[in-house]
C-alpha atoms as a PDB file:
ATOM      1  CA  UNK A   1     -10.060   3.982 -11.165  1.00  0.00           C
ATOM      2  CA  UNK A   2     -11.381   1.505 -13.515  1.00  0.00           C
ATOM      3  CA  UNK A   3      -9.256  -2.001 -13.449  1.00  0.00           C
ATOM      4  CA  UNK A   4     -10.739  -2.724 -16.770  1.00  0.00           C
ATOM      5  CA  UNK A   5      -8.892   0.155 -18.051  1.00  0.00           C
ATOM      6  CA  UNK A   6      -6.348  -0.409 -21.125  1.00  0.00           C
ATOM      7  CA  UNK A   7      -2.843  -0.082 -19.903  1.00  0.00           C
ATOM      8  CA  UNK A   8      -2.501   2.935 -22.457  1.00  0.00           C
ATOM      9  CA  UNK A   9      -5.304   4.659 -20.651  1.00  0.00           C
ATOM     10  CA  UNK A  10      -3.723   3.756 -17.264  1.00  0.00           C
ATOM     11  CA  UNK A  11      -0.386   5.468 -18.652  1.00  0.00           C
ATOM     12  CA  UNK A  12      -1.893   8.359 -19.564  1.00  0.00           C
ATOM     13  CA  UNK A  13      -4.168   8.557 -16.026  1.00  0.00           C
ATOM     14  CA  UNK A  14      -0.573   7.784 -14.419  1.00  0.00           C
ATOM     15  CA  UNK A  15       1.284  10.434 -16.248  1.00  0.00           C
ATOM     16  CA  UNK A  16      -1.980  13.484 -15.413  1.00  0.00           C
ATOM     17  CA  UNK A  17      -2.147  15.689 -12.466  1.00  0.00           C
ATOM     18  CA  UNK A  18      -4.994  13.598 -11.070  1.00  0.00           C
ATOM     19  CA  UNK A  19      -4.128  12.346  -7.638  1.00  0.00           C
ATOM     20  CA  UNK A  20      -4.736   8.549  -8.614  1.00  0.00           C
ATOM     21  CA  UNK A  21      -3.399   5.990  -9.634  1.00  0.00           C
ATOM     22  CA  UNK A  22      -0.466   6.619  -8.034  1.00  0.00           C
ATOM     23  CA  UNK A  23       2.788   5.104  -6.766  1.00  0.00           C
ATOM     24  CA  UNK A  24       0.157   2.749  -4.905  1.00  0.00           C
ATOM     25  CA  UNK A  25      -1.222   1.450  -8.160  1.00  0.00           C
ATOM     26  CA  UNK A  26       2.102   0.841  -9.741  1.00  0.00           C
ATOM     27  CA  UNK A  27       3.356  -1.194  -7.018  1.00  0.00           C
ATOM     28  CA  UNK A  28       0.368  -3.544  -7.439  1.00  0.00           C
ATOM     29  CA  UNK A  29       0.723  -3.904 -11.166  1.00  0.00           C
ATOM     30  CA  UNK A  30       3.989  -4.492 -10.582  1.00  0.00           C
ATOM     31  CA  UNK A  31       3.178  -7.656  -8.034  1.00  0.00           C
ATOM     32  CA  UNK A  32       0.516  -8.883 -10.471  1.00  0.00           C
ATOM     33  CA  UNK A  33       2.903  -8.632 -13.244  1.00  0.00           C
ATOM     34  CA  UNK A  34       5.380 -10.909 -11.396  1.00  0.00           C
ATOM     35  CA  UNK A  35       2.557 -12.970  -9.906  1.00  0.00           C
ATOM     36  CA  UNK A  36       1.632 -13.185 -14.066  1.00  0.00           C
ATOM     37  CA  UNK A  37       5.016 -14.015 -15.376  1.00  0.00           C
ATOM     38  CA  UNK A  38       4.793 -17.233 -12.601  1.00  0.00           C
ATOM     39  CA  UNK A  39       2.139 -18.542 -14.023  1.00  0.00           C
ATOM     40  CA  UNK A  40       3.730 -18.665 -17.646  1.00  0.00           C
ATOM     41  CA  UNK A  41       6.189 -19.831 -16.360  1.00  0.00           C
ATOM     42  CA  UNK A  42       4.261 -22.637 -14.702  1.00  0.00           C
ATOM     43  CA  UNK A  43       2.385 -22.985 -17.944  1.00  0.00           C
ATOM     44  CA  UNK A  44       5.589 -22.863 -20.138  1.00  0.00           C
ATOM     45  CA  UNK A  45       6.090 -26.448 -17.692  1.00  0.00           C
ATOM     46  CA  UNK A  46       3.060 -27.608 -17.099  1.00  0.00           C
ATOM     47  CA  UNK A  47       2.431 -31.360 -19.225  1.00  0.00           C
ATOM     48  CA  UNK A  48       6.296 -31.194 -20.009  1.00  0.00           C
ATOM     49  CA  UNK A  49       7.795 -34.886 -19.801  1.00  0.00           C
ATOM     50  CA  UNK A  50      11.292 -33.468 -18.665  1.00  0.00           C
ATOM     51  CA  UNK A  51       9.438 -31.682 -15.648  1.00  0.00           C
ATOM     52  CA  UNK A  52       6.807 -34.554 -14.928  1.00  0.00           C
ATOM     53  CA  UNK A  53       8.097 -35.356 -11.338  1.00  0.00           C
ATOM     54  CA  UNK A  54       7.239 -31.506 -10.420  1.00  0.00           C
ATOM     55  CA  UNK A  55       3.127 -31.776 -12.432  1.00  0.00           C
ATOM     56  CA  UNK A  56       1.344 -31.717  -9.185  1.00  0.00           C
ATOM     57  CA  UNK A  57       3.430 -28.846  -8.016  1.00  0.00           C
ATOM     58  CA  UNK A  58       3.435 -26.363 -10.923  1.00  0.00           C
ATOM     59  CA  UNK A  59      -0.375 -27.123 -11.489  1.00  0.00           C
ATOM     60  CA  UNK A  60      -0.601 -25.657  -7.686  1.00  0.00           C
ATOM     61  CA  UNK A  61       1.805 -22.865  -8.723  1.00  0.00           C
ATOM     62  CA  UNK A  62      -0.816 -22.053 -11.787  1.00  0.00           C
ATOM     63  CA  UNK A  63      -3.546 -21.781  -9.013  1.00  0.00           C
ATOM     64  CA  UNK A  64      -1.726 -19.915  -6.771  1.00  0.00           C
ATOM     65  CA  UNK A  65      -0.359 -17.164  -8.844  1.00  0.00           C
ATOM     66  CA  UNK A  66      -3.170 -16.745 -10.582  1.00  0.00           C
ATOM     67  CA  UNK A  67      -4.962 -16.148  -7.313  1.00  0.00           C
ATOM     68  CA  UNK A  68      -2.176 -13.737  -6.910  1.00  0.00           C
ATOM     69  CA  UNK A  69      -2.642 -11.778  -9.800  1.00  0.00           C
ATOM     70  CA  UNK A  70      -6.019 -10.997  -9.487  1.00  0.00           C
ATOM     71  CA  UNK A  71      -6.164  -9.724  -5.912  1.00  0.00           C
ATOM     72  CA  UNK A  72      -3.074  -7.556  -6.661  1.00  0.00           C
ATOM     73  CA  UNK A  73      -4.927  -6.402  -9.592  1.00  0.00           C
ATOM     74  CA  UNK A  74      -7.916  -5.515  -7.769  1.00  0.00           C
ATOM     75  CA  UNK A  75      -5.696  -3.868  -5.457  1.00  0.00           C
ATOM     76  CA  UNK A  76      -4.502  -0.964  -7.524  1.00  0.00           C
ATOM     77  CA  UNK A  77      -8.788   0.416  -7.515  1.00  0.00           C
ATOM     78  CA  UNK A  78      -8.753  -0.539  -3.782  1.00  0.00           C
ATOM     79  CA  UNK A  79      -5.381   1.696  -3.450  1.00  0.00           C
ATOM     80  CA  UNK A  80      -6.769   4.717  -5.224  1.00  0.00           C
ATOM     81  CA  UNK A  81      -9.853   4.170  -3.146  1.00  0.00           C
ATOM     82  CA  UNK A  82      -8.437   3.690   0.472  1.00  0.00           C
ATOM     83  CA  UNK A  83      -6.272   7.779  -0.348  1.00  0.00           C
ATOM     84  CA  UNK A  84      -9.538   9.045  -1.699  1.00  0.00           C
ATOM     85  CA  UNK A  85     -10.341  10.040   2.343  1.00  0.00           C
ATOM     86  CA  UNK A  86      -7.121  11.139   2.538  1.00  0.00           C
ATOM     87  CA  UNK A  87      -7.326  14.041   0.080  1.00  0.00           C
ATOM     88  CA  UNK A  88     -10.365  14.909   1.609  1.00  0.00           C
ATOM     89  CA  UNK A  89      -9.172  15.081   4.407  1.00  0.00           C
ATOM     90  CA  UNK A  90      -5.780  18.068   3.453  1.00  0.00           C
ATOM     91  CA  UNK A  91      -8.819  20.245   2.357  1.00  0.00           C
ATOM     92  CA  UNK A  92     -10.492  20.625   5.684  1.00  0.00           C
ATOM     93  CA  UNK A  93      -9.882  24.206   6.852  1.00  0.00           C
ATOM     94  CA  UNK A  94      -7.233  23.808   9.492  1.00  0.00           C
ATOM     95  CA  UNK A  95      -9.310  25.570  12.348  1.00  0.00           C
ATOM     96  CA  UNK A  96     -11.997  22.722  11.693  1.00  0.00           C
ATOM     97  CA  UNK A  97     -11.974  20.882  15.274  1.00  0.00           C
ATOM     98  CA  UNK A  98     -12.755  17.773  13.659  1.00  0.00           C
ATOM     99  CA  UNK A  99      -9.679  17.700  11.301  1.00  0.00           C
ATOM    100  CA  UNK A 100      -6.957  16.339  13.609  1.00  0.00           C
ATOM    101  CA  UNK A 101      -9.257  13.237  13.849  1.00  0.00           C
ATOM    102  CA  UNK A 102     -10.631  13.064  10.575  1.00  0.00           C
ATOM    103  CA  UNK A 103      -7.001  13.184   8.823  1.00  0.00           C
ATOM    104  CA  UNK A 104      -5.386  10.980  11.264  1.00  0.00           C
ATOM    105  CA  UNK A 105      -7.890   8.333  10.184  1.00  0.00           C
ATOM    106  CA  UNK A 106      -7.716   8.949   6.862  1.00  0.00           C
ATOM    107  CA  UNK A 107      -4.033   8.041   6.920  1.00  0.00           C
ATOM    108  CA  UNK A 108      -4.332   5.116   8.432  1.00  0.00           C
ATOM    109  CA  UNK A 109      -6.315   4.276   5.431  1.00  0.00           C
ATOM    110  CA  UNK A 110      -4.456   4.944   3.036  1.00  0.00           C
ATOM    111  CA  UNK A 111      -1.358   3.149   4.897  1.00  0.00           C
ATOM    112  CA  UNK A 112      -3.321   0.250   5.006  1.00  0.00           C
ATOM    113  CA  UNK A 113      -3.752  -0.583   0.927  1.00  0.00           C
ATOM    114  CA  UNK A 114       0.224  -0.448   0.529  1.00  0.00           C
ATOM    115  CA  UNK A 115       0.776  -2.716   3.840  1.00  0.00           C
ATOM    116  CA  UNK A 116      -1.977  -5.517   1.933  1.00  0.00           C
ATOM    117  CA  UNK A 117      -0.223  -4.886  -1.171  1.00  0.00           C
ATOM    118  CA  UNK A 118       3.042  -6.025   0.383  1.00  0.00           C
ATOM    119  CA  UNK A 119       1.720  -8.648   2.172  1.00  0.00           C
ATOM    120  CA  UNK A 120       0.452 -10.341  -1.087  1.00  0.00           C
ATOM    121  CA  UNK A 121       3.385  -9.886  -2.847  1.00  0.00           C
ATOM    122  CA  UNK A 122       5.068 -12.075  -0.262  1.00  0.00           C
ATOM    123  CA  UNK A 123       3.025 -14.701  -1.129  1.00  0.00           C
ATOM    124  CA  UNK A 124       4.575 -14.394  -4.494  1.00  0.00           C
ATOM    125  CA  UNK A 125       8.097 -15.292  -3.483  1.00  0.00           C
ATOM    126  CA  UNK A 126       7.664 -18.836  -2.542  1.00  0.00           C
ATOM    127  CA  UNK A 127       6.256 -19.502  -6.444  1.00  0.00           C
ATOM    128  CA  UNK A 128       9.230 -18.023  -7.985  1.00  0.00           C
ATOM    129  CA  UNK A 129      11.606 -19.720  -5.115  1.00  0.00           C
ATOM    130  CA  UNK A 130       9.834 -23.094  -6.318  1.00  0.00           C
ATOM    131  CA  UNK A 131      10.108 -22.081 -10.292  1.00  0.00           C
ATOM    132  CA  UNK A 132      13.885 -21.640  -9.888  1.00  0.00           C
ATOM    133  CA  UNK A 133      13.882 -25.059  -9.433  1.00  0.00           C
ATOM    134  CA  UNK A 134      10.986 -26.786 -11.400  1.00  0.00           C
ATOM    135  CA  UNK A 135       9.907 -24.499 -13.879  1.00  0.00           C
ATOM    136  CA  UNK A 136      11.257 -24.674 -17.401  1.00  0.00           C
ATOM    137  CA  UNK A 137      14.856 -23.581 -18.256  1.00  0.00           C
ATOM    138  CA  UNK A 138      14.058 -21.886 -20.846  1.00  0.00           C
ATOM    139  CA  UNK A 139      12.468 -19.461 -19.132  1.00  0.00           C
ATOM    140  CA  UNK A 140      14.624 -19.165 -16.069  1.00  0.00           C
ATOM    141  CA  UNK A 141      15.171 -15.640 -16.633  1.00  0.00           C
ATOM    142  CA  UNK A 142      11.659 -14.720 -16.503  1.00  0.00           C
ATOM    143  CA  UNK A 143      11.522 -16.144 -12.881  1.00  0.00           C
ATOM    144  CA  UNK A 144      14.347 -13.561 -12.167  1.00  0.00           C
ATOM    145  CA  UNK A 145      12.385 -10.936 -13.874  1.00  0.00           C
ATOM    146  CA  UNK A 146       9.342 -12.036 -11.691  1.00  0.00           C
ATOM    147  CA  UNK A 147      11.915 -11.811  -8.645  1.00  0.00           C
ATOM    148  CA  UNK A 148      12.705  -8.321  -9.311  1.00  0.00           C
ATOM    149  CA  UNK A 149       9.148  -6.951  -9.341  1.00  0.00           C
ATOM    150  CA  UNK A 150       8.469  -8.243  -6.932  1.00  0.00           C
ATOM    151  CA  UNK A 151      11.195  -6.701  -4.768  1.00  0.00           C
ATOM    152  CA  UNK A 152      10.467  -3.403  -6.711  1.00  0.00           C
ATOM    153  CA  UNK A 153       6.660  -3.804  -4.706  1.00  0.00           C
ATOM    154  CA  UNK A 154       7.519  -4.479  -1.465  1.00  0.00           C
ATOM    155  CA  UNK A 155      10.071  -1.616  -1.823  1.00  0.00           C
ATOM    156  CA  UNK A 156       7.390   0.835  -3.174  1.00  0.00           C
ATOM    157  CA  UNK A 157       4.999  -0.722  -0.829  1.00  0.00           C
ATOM    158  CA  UNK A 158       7.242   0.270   1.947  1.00  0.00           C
ATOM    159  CA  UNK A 159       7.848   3.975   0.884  1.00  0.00           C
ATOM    160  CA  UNK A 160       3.790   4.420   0.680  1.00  0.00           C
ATOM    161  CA  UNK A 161       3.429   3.031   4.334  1.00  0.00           C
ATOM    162  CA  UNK A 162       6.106   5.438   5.421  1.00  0.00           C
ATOM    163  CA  UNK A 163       5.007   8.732   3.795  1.00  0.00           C
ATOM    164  CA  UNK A 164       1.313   7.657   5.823  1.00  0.00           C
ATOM    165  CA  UNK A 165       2.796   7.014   8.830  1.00  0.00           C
ATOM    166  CA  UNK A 166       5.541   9.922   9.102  1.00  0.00           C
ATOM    167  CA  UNK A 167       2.110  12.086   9.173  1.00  0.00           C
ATOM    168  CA  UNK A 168       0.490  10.601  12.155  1.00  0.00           C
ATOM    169  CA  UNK A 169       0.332  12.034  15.348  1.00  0.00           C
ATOM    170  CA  UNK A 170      -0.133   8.922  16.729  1.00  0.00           C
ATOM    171  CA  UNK A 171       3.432   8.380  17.053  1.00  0.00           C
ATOM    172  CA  UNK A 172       3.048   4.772  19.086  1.00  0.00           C
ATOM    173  CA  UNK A 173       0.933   3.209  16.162  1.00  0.00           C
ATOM    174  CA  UNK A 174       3.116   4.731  13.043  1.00  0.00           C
ATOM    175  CA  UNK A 175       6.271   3.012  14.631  1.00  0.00           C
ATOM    176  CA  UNK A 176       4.544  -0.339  15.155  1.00  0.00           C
ATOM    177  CA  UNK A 177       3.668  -0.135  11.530  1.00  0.00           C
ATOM    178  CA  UNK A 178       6.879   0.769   9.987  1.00  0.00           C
ATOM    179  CA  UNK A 179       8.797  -2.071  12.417  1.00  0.00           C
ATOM    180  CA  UNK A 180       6.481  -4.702  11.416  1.00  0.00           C
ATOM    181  CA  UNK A 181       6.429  -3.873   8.052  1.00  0.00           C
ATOM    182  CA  UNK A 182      10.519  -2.841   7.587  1.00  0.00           C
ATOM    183  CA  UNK A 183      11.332  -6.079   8.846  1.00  0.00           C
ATOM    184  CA  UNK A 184       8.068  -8.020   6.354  1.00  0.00           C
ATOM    185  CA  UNK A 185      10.546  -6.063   3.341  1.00  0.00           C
ATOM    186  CA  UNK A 186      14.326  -7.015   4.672  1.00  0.00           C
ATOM    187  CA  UNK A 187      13.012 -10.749   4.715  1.00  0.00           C
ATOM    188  CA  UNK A 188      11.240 -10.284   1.534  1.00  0.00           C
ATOM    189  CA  UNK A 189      13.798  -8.705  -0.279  1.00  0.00           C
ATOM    190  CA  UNK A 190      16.667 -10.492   0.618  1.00  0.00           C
ATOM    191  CA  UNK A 191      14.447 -13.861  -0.839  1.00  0.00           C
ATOM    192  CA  UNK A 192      13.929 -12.130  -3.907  1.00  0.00           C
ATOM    193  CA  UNK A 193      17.684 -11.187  -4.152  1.00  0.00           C
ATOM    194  CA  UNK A 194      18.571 -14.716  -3.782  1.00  0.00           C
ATOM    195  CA  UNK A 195      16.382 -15.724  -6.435  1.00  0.00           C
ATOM    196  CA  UNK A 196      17.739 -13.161  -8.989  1.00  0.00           C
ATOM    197  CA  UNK A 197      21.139 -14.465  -8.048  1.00  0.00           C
ATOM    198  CA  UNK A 198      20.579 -17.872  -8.888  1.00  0.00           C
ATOM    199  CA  UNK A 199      18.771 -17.054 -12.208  1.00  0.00           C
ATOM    200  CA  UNK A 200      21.879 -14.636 -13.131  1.00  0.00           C
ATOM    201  CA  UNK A 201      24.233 -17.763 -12.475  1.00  0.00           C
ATOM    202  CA  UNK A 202      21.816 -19.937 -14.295  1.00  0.00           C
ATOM    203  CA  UNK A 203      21.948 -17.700 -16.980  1.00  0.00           C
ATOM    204  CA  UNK A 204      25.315 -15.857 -17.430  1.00  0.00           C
ATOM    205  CA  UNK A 205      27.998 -17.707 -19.983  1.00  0.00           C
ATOM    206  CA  UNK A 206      30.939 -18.978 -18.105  1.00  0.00           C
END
């Protein structure tokens, strides 16, 4: 898939029959969205006299999540690219030898674009941790916003490890996967829980 597509066209590729983009490619959208809505955020602050004690570190948050973005970003073709084997792979005849081999590969593949996908939206959660603090207050609820996709990826990121991993018949490798990774999304999660908390109390009339 194209990443210079228009998100209209992405809907409508999303919405087809066609195997990609997927649930892969919407998880990384959704981490470069909330990678995107930290750096306005961090703009939003940026040369702000009431936030001049924090310059050095939003200018570092603008870097940052705009690094962010733009790998996630780039991760919704490499997504659609890494199950392209995959589907391949189901329409090997079953009494093909080389099958077994072939598909068990393949899945590891395509396990491997969601477990980079929620690796980099990790990365996210220390921006929006910092923003809660030093980014402007009035836009503390798109921090929280940024929070919540981002838990929304690792969650979907999660699923799309599992459903590869359930498959292999390499039992001993698909269980090292889904610990590492199950424990990666508790930690993550529960950050970007906390986060959303504090923005709803920031927020919320008392």
């Amino acid at each position: 898939m194209n990443c210079n597509i228009k998100i209209t066209d992405f809907l409508h590729e999303l919405s087809s029959d066609a195997p990609t983009p997927g649930g892969g490619g919407v998880a990384a959208l959704t981490g470069a969205l909330s990678a995107a809505l930290c750096s306005m955020v961090a703009n939003l602050t940026t040369g702000k006299k009431k936030y001049a004690e924090y310059q050095e570190d939003i200018q570092r948050i603008i870097e940052d999540s705009t690094k962010a973005q733009e790998r996630l970003f780039a991760l919704i073709e490499k997504d659609a690219l890494c199950f392209e084997p995959l589907s391949k792979a189901y329409s090997i005849p079953k009494e093909d030898p080389s099958r077994c081999e072939i598909l068990e590969n393949a899945l590891r593949t395509a396990a491997s674009s969601p477990c980079e996908i929620l690796d980099e939206s990790l990365k996210i959660i220390a921006l929006f941790e910092e923003l809660c603090y030093k980014g402007s207050r009035l836009a503390l609820s798109d921090v929280g916003v940024a929070a919540t996709l981002c838990e929304s990826t690792i969650k979907s990121s999660l699923l799309n490890i599992y459903i590869n991993t359930k498959l292999m018949t390499d039992k001993d490798y698909a269980q090292k996967l889904n610990t590492q990774y199950s424990e990666k999304a508790r930690i993550g999660i529960q950050h970007c829980q906390e986060v959303y908390n504090k923005v709803q109390e920031g927020t919320i009339i008392k």
